[in-house]
Protein backbone atom coordinates (compact mmCIF):
# COMPACT_ATOMS: atom_id res chain seq x y z
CA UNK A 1 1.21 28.01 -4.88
CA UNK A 2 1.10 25.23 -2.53
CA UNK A 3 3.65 23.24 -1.30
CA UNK A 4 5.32 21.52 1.61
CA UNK A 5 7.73 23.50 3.27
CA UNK A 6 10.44 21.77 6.15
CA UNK A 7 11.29 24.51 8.58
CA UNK A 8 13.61 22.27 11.07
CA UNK A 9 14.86 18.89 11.05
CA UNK A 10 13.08 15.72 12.48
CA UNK A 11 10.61 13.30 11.67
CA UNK A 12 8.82 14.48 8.67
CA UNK A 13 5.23 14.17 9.86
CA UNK A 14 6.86 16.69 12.72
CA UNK A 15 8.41 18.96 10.24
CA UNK A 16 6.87 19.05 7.37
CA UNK A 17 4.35 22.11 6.87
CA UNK A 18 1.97 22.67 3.74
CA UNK A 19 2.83 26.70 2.92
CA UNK A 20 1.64 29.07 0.76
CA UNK A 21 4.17 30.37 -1.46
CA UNK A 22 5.51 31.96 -3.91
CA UNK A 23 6.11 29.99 -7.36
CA UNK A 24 9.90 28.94 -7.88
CA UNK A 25 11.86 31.52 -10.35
CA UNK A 26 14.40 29.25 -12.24
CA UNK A 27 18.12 29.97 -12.53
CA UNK A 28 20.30 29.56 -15.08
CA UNK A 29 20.04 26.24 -17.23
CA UNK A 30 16.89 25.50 -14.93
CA UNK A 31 13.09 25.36 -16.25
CA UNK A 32 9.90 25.74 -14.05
CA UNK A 33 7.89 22.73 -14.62
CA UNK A 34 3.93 21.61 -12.92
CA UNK A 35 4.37 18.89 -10.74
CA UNK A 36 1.96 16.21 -12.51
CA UNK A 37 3.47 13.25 -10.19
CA UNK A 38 5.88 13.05 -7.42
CA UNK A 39 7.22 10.06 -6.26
CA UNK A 40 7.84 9.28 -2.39
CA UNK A 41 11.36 8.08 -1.87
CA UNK A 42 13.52 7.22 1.40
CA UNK A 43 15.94 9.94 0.48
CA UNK A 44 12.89 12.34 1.34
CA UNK A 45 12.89 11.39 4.44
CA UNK A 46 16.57 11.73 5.42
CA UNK A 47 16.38 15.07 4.14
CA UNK A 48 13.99 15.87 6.30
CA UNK A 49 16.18 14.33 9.08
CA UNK A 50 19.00 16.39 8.18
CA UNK A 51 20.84 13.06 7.51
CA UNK A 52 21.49 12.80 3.58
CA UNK A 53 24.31 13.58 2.05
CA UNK A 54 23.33 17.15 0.48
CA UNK A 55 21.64 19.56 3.26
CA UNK A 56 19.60 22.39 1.43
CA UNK A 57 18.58 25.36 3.43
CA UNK A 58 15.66 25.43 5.34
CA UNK A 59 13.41 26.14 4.93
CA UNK A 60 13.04 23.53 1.69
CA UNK A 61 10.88 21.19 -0.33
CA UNK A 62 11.25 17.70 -0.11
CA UNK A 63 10.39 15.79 -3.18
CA UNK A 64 13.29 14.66 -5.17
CA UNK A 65 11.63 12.95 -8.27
CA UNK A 66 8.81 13.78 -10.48
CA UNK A 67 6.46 13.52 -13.65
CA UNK A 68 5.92 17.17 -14.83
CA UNK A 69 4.96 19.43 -17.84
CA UNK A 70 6.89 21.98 -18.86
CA UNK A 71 6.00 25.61 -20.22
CA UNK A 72 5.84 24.11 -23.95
CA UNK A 73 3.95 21.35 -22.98
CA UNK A 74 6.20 18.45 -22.97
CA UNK A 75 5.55 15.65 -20.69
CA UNK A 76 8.71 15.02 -18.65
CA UNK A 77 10.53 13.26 -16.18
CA UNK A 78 12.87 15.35 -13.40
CA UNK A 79 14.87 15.38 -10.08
CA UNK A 80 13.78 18.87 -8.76
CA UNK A 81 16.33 21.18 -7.82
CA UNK A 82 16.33 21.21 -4.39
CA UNK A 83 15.55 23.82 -2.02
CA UNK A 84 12.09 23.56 -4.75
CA UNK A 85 11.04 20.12 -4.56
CA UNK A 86 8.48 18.24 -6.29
CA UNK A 87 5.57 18.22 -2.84
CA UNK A 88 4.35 21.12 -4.35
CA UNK A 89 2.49 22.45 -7.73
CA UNK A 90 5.37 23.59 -8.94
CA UNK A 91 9.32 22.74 -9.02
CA UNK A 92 12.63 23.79 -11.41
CA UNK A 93 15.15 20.85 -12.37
CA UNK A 94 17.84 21.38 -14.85
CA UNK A 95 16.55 21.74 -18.34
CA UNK A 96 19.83 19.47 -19.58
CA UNK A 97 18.92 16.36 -17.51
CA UNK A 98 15.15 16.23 -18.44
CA UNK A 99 13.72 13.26 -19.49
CA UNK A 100 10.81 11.94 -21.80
CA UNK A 101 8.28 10.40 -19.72
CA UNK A 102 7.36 6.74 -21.33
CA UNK A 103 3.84 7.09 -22.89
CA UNK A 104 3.07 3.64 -21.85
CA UNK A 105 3.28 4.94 -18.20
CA UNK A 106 0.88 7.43 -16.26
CA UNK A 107 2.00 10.26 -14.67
CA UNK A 108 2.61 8.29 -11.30
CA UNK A 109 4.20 5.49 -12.87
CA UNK A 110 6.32 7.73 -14.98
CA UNK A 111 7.53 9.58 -11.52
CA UNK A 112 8.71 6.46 -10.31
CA UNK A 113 10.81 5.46 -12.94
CA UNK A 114 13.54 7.14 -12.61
CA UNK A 115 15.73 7.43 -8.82
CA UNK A 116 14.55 3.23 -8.25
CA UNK A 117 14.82 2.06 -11.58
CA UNK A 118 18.10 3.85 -12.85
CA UNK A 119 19.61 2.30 -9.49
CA UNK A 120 18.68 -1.11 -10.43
CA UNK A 121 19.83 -1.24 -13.87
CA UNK A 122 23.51 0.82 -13.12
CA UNK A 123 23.53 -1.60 -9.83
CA UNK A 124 22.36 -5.00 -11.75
CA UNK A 125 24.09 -4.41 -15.43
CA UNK A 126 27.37 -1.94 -14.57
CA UNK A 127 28.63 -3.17 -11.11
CA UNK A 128 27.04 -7.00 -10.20
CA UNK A 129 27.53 -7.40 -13.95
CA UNK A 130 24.39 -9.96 -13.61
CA UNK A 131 24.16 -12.59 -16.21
CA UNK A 132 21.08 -14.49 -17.66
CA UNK A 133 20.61 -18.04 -15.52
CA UNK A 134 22.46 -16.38 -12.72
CA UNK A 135 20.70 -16.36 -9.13
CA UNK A 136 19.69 -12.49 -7.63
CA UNK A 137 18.31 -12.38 -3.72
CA UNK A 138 16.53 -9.05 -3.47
CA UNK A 139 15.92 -7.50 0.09
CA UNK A 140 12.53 -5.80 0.66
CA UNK A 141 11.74 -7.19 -2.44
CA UNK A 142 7.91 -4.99 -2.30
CA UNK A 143 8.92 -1.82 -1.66
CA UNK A 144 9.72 0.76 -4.34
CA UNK A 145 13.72 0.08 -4.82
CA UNK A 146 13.27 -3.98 -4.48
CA UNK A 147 10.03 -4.45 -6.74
CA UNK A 148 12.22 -2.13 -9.40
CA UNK A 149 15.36 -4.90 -8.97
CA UNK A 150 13.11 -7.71 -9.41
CA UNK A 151 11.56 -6.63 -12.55
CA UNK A 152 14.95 -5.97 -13.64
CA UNK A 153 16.32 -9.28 -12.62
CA UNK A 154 13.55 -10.70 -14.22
CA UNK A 155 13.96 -9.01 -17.42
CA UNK A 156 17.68 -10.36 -17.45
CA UNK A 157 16.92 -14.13 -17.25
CA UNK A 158 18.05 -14.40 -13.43
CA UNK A 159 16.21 -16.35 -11.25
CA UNK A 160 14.81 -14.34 -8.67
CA UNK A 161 14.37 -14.64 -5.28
CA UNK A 162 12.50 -11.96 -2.96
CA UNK A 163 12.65 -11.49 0.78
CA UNK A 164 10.17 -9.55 2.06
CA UNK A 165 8.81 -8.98 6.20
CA UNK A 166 5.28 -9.89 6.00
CA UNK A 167 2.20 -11.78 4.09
CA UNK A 168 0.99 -9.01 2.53
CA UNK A 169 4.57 -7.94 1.38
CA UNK A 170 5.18 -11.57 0.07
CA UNK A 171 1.52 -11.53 -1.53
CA UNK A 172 3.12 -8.18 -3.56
CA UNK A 173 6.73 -9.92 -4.15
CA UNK A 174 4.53 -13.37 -5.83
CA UNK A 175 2.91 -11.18 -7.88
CA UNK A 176 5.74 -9.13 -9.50
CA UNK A 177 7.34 -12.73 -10.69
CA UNK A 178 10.01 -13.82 -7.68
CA UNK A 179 10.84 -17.26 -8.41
CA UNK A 180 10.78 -17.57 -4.76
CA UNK A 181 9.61 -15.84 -1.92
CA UNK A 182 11.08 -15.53 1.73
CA UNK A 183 9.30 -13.61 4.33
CA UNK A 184 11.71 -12.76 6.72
CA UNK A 185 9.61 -12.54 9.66
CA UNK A 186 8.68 -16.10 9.61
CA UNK A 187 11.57 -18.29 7.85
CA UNK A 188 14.86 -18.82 8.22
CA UNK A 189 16.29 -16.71 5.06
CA UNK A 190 19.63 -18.34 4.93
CA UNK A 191 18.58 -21.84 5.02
CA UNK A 192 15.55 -21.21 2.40
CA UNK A 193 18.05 -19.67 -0.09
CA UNK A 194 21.11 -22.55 0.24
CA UNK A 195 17.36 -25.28 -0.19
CA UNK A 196 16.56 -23.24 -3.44
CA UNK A 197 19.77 -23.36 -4.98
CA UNK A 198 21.18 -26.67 -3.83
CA UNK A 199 23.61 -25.44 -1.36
CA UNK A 200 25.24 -22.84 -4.17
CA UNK A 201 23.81 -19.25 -2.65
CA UNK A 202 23.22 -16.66 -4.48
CA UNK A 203 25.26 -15.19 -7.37
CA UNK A 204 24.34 -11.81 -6.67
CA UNK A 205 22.31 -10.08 -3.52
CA UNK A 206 20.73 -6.54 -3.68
CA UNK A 207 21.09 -4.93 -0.59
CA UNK A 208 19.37 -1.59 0.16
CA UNK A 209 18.56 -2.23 3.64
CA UNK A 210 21.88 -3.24 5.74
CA UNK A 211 22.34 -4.22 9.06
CA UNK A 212 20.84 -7.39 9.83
CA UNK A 213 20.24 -8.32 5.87
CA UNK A 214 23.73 -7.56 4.71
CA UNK A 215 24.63 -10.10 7.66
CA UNK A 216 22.18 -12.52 5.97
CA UNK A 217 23.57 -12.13 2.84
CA UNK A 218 27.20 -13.16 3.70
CA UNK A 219 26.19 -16.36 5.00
CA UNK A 220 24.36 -17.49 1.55
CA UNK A 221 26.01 -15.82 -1.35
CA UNK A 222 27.93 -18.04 -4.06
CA UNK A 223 31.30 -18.91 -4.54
CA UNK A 224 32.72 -15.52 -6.41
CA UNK A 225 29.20 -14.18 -6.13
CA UNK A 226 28.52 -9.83 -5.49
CA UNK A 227 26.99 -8.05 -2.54
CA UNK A 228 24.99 -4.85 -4.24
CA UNK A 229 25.12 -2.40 -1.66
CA UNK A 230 22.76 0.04 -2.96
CA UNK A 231 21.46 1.44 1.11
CA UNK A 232 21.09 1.28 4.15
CA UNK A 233 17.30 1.27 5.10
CA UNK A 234 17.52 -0.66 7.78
CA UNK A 235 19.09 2.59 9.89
CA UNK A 236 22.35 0.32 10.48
CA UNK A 237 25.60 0.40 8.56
CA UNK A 238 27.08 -3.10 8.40
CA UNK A 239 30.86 -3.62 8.75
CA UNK A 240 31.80 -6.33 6.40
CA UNK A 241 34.47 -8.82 7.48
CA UNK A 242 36.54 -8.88 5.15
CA UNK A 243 38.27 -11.99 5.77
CA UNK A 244 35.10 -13.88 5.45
CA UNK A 245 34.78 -12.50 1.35
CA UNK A 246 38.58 -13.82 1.29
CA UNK A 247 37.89 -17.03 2.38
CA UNK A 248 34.48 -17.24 0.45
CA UNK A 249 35.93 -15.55 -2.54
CA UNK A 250 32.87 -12.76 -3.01
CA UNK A 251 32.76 -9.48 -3.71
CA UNK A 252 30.86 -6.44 -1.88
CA UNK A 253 30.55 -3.96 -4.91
CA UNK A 254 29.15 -0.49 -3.98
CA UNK A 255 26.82 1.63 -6.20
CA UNK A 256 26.17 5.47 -5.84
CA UNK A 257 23.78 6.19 -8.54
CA UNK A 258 24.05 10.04 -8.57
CA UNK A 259 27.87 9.91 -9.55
CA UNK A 260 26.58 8.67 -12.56
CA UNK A 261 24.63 11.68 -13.72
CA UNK A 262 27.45 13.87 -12.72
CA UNK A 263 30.50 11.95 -13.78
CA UNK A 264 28.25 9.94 -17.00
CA UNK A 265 25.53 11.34 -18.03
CA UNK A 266 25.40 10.19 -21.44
CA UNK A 267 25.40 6.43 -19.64
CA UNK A 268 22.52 8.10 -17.32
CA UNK A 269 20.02 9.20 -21.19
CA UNK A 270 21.07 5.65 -22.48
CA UNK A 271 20.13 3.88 -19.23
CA UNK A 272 16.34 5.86 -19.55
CA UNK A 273 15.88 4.74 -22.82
CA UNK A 274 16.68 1.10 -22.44
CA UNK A 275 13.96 1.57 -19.67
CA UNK A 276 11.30 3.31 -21.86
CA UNK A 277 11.51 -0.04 -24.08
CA UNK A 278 11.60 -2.32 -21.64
CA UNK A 279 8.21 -0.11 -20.15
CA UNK A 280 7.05 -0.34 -23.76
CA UNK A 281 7.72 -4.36 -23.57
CA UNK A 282 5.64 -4.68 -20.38
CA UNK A 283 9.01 -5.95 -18.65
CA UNK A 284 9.08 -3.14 -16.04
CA UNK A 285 5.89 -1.48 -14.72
CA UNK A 286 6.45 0.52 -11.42
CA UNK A 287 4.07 -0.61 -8.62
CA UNK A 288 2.55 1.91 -7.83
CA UNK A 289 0.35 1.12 -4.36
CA UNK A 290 -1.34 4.77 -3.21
CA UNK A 291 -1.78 7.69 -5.61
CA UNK A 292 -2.58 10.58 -3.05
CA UNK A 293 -3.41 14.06 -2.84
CA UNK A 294 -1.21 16.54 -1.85
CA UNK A 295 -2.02 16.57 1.41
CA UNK A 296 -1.17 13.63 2.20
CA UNK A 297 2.79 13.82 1.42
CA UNK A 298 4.26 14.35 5.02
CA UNK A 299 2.25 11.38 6.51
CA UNK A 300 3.23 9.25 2.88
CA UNK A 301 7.02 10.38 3.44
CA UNK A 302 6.90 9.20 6.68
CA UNK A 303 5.26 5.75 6.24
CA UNK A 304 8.28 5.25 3.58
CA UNK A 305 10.52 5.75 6.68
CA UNK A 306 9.01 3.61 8.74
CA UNK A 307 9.09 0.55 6.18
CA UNK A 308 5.42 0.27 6.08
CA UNK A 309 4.34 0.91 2.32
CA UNK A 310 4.58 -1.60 -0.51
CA UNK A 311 5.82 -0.72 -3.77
CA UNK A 312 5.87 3.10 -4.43
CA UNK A 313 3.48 5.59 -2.89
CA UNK A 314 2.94 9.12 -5.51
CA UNK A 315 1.38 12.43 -4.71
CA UNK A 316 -0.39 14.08 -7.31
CA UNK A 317 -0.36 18.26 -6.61
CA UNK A 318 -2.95 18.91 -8.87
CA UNK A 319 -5.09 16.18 -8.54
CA UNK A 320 -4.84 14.66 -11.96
CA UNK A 321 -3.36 11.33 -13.32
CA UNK A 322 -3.13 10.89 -16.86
């Protein structure tokens, strides 16, 4: 089979090499499943660096969340067991922690359900604890992780408001229902949000980016509002003074959605279907930008890393999309 192969760590279009090889043989508890759909994340791309927080040997497959069939038949949705990723025909995943993919959803769509939209729910629901009327800021409010908070938010009754870097990126934040829209690049983000909510802030920001945004987001979140940190995108690691959430009585509430599935993963099944009827509803709909051959995934992984996509970009192995 085909599939993209990392044989040393860098940049992924550097490192990443489309192989030849020999079909995955599951372990115990796994299945082998055909890669229908697998969505590009930023996590790709850091394991391609070397820099997340699990290091498979190389050489590996990148690819850490997919729409797939199994051997029966049954569409599903999966986070590969890495080193057999889902840039390639074919991947294993645990057989325990598949998931139905929503009918309502194609293949691509159903591939990027999961990592972003999981996140937003566990990050929005079980740690901001967002309430209906409340205010949500969203950083990079059109890519994959910020359009899936945004639905979300929307979904909940908050008001949202998206800050994107770019027209084009704003054009995509309008469109998925942001009460208001900041491009970065162009407007003063802190003074826009204090306008919008009559000097109040934010109740709760989502922050997958860091550095220079988390910095933003201190200066205009509420009184006993929540900094979401969800990532670090941005390549920096803010240090949060801490005196300045004493004195503005906020919180900076962090959210690790894998512990979840390890430590919860009942929460993790009940989380999926609250998202299949919410799909079913037409409240969430992944944005989907690119579907692309396979390829295409080491130049798609590393346009994630470089921040220039919007919304989610999938590879399809074998070509199809139902």
């Amino acid at each position: 089979m085909k599939a993209w192969q990392v044989h040393t760590h860098g940049e992924p279009r550097a490192v990443m090499r489309l192989d030849e090889v020999p079909e995955p043989r599951p372990g115990d508890g796994e299945v082998l499943l055909r890669v229908r759909a697998a969505a590009v994340n930023f996590p790709d791309a850091l394991l391609c660096r070397g820099e997340y927080q699990i290091r498979p040997p190389l050489p590996f497959t990148p690819g850490v969340e997919i729409c797939a069939e199994t051997e029966d038949g049954r569409r599903v949705i999966a986070n590969p067991g890495l080193p057999y990723g889902g840039f390639a025909e074919y991947a294993v995943a645990r057989a325990d922690a598949l998931l139905p993919a929503p009918a309502v959803l194609d293949d691509a769509q159903a591939a990027a359900l999961h990592i972003g939209y999981q996140t937003g729910w566990f990050g929005l629901h079980r740690r901001a604890r967002l309430q209906s009327g409340e205010t949500l800021l969203v950083h990079a409010a059109a890519g994959g992780v910020g359009s899936a908070a945004v639905q979300l938010g929307k979904a909940a009754g908050a008001t949202v408001i998206g800050v994107v870097g770019g027209k084009a990126k704003a054009a995509a934040a309008e469109a998925l229902g942001c009460d208001l829209v900041i491009d970065r690049t162009s407007e003063d983000l802190v003074a826009r949000v204090k306008e919008f909510t009559g000097g109040r802030g934010a109740d709760v920001v989502y922050d997958a980016v860091g550095g220079a945004a988390y910095t933003a987001s201190a200066k205009c979140v509420a009184f006993e509002g929540r900094i979401l940190v969800v990532g670090f995108a941005s390549g920096t690691v803010p240090a949060p003074a801490l005196n300045h959430a004493l004195i503005k009585n906020y919180a900076i509430v962090g959210l690790h959605w894998g512990l979840y599935a390890q430590r919860d993963p009942a929460a993790v099944l009940a989380c999926h279907e609250e998202l299949t009827r919410l799909a079913a509803e037409g409240a969430v709909s992944p944005l989907v930008s690119e579907r692309l051959p396979l390829d295409a995934a080491a130049d798609a992984v590393q346009r994630v890393a470089d921040g220039t996509t919007t919304g989610r970009l999938a590879i399809l192995p074998t070509g199809g999309a139902r």
